[in-house]
Structure formats: C-alpha cells, structure tokens
PDB file of N, CA and C in Angstrom:
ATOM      1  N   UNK A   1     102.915 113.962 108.278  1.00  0.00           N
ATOM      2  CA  UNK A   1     101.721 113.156 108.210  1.00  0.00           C
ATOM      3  C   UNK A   1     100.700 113.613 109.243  1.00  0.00           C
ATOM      4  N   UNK A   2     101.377 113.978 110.320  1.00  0.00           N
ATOM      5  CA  UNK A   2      99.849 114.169 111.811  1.00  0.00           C
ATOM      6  C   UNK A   2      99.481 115.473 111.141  1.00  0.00           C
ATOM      7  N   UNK A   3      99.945 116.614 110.478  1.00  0.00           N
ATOM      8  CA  UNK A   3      99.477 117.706 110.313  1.00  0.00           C
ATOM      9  C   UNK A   3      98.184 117.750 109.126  1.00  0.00           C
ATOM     10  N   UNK A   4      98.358 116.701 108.041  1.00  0.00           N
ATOM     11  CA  UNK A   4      97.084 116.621 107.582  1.00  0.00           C
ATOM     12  C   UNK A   4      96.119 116.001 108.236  1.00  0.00           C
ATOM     13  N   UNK A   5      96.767 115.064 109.352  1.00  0.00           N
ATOM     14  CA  UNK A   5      95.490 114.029 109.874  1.00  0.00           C
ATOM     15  C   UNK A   5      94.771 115.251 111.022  1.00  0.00           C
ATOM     16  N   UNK A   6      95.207 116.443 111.395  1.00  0.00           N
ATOM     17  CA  UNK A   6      94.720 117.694 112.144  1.00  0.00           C
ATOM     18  C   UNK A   6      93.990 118.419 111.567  1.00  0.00           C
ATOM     19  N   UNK A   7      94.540 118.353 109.799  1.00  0.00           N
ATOM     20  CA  UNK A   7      93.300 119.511 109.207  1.00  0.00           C
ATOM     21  C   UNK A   7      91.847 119.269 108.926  1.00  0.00           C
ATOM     22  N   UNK A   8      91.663 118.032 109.567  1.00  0.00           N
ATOM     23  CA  UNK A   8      90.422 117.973 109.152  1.00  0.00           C
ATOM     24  C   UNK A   8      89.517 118.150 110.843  1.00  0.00           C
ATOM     25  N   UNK A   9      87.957 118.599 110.327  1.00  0.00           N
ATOM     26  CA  UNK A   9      87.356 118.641 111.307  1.00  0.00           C
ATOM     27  C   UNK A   9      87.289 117.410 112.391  1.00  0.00           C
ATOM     28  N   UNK A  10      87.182 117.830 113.733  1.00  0.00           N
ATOM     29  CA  UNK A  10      87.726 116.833 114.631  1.00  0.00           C
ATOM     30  C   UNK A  10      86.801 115.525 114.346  1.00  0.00           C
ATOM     31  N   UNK A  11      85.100 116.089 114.209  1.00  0.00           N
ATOM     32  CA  UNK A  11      84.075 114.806 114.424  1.00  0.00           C
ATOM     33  C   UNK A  11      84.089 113.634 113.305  1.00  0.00           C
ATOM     34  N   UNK A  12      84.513 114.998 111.870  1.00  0.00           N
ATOM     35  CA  UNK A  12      84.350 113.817 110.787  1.00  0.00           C
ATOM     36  C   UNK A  12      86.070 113.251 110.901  1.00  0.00           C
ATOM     37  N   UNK A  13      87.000 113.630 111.238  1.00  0.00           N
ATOM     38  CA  UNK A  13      88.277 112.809 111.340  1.00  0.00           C
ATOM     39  C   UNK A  13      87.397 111.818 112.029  1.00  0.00           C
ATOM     40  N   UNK A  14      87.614 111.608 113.558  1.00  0.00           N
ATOM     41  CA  UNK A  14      87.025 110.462 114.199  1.00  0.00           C
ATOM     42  C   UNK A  14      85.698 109.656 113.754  1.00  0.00           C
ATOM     43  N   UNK A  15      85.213 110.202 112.944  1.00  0.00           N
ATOM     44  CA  UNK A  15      84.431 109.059 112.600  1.00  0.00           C
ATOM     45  C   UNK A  15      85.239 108.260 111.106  1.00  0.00           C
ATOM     46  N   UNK A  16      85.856 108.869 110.534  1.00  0.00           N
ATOM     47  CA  UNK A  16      86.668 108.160 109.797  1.00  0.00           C
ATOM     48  C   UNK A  16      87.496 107.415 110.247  1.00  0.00           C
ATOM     49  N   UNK A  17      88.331 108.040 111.335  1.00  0.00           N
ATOM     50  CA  UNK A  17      89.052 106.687 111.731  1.00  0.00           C
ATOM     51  C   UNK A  17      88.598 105.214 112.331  1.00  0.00           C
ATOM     52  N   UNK A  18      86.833 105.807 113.667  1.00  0.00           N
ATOM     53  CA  UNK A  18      86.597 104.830 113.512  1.00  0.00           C
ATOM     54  C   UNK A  18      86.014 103.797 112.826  1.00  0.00           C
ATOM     55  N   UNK A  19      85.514 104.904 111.871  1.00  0.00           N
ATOM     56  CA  UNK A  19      85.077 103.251 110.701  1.00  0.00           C
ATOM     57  C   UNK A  19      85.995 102.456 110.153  1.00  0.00           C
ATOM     58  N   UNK A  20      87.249 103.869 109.796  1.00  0.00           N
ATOM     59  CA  UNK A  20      88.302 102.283 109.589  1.00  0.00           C
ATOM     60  C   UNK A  20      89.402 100.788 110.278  1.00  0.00           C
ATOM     61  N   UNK A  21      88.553 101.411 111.441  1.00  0.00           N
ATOM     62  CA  UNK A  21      89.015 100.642 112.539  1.00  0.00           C
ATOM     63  C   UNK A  21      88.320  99.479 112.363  1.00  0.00           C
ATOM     64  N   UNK A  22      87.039  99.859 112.674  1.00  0.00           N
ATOM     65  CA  UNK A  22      85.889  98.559 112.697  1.00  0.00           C
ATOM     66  C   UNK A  22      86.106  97.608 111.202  1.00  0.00           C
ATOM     67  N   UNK A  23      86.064  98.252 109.886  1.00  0.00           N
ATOM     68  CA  UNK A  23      86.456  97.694 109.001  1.00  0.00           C
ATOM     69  C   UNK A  23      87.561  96.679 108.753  1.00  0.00           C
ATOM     70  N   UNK A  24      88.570  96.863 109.872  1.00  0.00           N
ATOM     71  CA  UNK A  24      89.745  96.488 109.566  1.00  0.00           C
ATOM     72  C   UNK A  24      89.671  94.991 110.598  1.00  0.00           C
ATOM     73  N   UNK A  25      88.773  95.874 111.780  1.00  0.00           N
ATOM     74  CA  UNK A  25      88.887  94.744 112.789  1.00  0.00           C
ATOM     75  C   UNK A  25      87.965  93.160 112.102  1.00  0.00           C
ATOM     76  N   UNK A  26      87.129  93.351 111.264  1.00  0.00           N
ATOM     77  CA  UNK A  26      85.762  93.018 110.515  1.00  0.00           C
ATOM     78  C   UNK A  26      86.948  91.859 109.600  1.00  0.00           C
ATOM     79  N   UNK A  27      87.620  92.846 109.132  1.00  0.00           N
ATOM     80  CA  UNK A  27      88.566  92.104 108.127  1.00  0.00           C
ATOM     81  C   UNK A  27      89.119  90.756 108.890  1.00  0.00           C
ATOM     82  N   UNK A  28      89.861  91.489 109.850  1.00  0.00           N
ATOM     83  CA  UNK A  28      90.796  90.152 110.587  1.00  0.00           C
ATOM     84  C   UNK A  28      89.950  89.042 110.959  1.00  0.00           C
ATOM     85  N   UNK A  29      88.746  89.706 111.584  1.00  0.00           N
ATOM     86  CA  UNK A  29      87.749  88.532 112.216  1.00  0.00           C
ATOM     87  C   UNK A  29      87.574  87.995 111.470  1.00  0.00           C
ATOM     88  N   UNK A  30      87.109  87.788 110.156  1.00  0.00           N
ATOM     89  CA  UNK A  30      86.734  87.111 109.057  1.00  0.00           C
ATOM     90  C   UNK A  30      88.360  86.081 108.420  1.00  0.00           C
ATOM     91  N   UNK A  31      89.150  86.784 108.670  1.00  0.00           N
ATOM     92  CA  UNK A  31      90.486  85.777 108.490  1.00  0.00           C
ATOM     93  C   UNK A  31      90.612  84.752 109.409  1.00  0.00           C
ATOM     94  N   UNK A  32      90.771  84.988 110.768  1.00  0.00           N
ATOM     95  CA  UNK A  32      90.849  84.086 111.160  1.00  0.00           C
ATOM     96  C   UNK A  32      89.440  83.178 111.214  1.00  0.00           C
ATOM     97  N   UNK A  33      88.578  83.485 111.091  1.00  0.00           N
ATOM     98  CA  UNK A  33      87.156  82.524 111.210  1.00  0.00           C
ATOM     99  C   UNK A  33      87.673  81.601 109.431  1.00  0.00           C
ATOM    100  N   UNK A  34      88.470  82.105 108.909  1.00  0.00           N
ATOM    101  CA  UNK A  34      88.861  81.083 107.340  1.00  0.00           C
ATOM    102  C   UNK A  34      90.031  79.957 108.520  1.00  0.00           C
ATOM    103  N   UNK A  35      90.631  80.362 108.905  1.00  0.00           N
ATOM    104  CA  UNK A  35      92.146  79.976 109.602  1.00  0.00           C
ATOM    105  C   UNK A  35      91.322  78.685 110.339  1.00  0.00           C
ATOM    106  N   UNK A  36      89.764  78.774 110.675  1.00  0.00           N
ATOM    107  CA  UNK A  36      89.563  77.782 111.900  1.00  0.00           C
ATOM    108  C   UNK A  36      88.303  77.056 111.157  1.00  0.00           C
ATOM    109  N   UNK A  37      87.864  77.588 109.760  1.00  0.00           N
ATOM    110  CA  UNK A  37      86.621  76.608 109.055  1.00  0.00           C
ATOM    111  C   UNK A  37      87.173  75.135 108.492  1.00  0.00           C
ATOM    112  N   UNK A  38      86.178  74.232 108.652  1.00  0.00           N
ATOM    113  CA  UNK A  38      86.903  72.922 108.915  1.00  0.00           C
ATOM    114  C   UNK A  38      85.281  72.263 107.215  1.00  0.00           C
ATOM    115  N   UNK A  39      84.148  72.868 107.750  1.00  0.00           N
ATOM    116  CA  UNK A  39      83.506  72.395 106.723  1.00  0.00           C
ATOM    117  C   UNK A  39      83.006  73.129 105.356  1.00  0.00           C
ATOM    118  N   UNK A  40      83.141  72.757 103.989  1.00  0.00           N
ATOM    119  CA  UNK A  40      83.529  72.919 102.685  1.00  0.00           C
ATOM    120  C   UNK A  40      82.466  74.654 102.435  1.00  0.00           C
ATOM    121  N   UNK A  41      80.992  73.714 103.259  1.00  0.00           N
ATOM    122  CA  UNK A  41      80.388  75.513 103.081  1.00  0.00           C
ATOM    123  C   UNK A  41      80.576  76.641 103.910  1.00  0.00           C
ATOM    124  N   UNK A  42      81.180  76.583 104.911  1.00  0.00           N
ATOM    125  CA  UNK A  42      81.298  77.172 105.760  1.00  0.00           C
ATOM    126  C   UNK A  42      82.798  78.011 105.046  1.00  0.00           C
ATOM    127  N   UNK A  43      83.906  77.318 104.383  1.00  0.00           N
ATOM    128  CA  UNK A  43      84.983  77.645 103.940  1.00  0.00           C
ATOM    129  C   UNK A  43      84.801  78.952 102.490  1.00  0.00           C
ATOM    130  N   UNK A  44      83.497  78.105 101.759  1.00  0.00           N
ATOM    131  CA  UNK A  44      83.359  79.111 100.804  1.00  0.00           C
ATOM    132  C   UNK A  44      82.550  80.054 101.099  1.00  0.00           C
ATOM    133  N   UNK A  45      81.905  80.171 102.287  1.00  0.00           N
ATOM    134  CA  UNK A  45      80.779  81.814 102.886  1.00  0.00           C
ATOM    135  C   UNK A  45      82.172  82.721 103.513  1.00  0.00           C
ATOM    136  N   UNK A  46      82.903  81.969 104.368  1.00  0.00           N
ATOM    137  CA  UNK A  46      84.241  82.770 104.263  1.00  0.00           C
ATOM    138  C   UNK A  46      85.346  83.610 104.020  1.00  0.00           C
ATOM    139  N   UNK A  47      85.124  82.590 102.192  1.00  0.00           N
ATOM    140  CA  UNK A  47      85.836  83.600 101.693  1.00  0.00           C
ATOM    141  C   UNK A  47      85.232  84.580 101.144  1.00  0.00           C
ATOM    142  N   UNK A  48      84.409  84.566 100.503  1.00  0.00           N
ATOM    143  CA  UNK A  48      83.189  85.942  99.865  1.00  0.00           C
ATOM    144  C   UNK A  48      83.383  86.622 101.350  1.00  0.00           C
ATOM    145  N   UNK A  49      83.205  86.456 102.324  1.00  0.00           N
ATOM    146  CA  UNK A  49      83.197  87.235 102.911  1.00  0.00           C
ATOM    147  C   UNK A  49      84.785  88.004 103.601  1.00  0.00           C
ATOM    148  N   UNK A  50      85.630  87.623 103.398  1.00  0.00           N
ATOM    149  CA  UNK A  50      86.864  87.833 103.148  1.00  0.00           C
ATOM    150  C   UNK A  50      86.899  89.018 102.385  1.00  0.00           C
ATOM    151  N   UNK A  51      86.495  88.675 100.939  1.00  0.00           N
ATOM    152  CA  UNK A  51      86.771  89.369  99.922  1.00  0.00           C
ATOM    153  C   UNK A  51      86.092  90.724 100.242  1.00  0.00           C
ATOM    154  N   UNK A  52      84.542  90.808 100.326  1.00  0.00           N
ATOM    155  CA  UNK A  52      83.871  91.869 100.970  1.00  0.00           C
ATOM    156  C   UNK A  52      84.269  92.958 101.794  1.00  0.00           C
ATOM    157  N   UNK A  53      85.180  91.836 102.987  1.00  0.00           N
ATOM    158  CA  UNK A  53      85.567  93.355 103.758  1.00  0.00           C
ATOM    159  C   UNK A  53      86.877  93.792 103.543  1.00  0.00           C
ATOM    160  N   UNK A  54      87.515  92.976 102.672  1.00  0.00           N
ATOM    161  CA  UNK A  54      88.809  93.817 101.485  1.00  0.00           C
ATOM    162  C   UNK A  54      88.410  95.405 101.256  1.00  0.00           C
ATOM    163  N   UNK A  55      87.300  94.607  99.826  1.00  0.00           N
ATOM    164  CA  UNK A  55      86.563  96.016  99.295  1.00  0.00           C
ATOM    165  C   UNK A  55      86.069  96.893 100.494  1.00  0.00           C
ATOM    166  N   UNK A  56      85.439  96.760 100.955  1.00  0.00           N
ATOM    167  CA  UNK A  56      84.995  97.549 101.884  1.00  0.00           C
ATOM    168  C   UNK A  56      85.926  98.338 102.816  1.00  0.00           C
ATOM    169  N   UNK A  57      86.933  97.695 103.214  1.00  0.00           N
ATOM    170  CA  UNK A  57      88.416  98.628 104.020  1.00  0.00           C
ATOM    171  C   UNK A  57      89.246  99.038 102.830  1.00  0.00           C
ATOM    172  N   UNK A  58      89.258  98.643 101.408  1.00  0.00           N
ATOM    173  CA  UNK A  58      90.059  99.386 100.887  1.00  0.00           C
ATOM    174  C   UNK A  58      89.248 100.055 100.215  1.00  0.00           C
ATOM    175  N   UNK A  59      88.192 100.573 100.197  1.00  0.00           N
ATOM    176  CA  UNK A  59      87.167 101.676  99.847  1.00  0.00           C
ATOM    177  C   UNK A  59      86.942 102.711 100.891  1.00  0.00           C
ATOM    178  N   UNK A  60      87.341 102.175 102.161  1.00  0.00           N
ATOM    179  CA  UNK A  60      87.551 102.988 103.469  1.00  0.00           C
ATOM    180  C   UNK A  60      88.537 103.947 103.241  1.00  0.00           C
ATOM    181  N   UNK A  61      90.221 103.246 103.284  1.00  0.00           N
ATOM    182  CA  UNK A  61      90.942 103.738 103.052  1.00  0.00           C
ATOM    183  C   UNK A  61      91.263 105.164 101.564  1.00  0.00           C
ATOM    184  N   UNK A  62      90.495 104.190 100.555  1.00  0.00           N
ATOM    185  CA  UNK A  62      90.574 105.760  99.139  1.00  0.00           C
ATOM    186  C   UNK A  62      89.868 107.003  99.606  1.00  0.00           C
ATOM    187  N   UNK A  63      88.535 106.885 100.263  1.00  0.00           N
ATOM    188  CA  UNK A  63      87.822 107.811 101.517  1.00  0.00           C
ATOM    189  C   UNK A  63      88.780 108.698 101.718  1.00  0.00           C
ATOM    190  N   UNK A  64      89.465 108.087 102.734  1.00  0.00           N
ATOM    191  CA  UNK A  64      90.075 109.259 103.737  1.00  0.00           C
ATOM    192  C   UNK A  64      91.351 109.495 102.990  1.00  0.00           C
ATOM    193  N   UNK A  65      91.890 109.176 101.952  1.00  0.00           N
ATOM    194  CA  UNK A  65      92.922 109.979 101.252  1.00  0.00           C
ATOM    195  C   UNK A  65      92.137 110.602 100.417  1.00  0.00           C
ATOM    196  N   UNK A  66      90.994 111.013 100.008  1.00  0.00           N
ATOM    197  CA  UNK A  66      90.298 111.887  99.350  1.00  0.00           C
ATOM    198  C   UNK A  66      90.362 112.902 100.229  1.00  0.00           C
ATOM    199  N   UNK A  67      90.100 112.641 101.379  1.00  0.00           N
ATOM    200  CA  UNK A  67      89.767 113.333 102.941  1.00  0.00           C
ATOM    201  C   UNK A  67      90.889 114.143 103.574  1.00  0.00           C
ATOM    202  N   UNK A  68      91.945 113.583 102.930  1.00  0.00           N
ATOM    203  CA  UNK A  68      93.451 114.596 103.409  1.00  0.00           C
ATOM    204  C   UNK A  68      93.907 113.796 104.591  1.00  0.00           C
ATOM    205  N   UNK A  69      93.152 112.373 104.569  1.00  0.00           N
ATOM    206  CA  UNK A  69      93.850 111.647 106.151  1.00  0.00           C
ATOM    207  C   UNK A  69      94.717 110.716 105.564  1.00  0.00           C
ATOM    208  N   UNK A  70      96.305 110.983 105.721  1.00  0.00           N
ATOM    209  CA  UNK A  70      97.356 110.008 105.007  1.00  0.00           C
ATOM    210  C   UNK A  70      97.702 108.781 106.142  1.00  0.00           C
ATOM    211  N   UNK A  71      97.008 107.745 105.921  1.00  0.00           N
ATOM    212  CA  UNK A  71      97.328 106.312 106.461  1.00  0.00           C
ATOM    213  C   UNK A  71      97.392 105.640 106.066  1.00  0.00           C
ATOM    214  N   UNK A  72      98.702 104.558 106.437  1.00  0.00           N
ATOM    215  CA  UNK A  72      99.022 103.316 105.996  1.00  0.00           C
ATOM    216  C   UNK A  72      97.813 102.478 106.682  1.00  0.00           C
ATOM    217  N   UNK A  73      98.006 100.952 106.271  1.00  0.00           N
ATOM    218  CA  UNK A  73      96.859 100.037 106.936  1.00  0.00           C
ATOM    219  C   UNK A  73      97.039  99.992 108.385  1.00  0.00           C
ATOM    220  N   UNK A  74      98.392  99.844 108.746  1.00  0.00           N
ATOM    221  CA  UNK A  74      99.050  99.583 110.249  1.00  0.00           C
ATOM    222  C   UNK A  74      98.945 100.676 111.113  1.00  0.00           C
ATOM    223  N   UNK A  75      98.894 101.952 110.103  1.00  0.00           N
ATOM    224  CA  UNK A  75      98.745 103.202 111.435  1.00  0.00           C
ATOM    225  C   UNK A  75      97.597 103.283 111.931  1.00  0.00           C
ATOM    226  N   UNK A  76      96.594 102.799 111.562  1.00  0.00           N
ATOM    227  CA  UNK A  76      94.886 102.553 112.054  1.00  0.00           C
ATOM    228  C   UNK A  76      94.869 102.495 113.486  1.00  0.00           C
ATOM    229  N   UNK A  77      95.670 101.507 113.364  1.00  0.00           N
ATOM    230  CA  UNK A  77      95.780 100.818 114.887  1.00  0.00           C
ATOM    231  C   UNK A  77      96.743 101.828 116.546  1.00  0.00           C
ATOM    232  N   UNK A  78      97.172 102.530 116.015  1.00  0.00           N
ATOM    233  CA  UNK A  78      98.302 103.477 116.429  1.00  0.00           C
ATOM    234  C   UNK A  78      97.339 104.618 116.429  1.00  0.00           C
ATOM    235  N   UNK A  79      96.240 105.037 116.247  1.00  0.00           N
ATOM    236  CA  UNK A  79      96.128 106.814 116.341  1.00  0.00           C
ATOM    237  C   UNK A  79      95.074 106.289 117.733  1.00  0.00           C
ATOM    238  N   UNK A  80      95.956 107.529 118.664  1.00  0.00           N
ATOM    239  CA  UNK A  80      94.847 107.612 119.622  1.00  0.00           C
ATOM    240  C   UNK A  80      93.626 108.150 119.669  1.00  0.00           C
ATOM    241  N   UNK A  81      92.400 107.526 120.247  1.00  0.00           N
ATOM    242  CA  UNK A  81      90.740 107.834 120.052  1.00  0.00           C
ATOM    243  C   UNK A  81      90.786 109.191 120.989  1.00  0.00           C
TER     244      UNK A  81
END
C-alpha cells in the first residue's frame, strides 16, 4: 500500500491527503453538531448537511483511487504530513 501512496508526485499526494483530511474532519464536525441539535430546524439543516459532506468525502476518496492513493477512511488519519 505505502508504495503506491509514494508514486505519486509529492505536492499533489499532499494536497490530496489534505483535502481528505479536512473533508473528513468537516464530516465528523457536522455529526456531532446532529448528536447536540435540540431544535427541529436546526436538526433538519444538519442533516443535508451531513449528507453533503458524505458526498463530498466519498467523492474525495474515488479521487485518489483514480490517483493510485489506496486508502481506507481510517488511514486518513494515520499518514504523516
């Protein structure tokens, strides 16, 4: 797995990873902000926005396996910057 995540050029690897970092982090923030909404509109801007940064990190992720970068969701968090 690290040997494809090497073949790619160093700047565009790192900027792939960190977008899928931010994406991912985007994701969680938006989970727990559902975990702590208490009023009805606030619950349904939430979830659309939930859903959004789904698509959006798992549109991240098809990216960089186009890209030759093989990652699970969890190894995101694990590659050193």
């Amino acid at each position: 797995m690290t040997s494809k995540i090497l073949s790619l050029k160093q700047p565009h690897r790192s900027f792939v990873i960190e977008a899928l970092k931010t994406a991912r982090q985007e994701l969680l923030y938006a989970q727990r902000m559902y975990n702590e909404a208490i009023e009805p509109e606030l619950i349904d801007y939430v979830t659309y926005l939930i859903k959004a940064r789904e698509i959006h990190y798992i549109y991240l992720l098809r990216q960089a396996r186009q890209e030759g970068l093989c990652l699970l969701p969890n190894d995101i968090e694990l590659i050193p910057e």
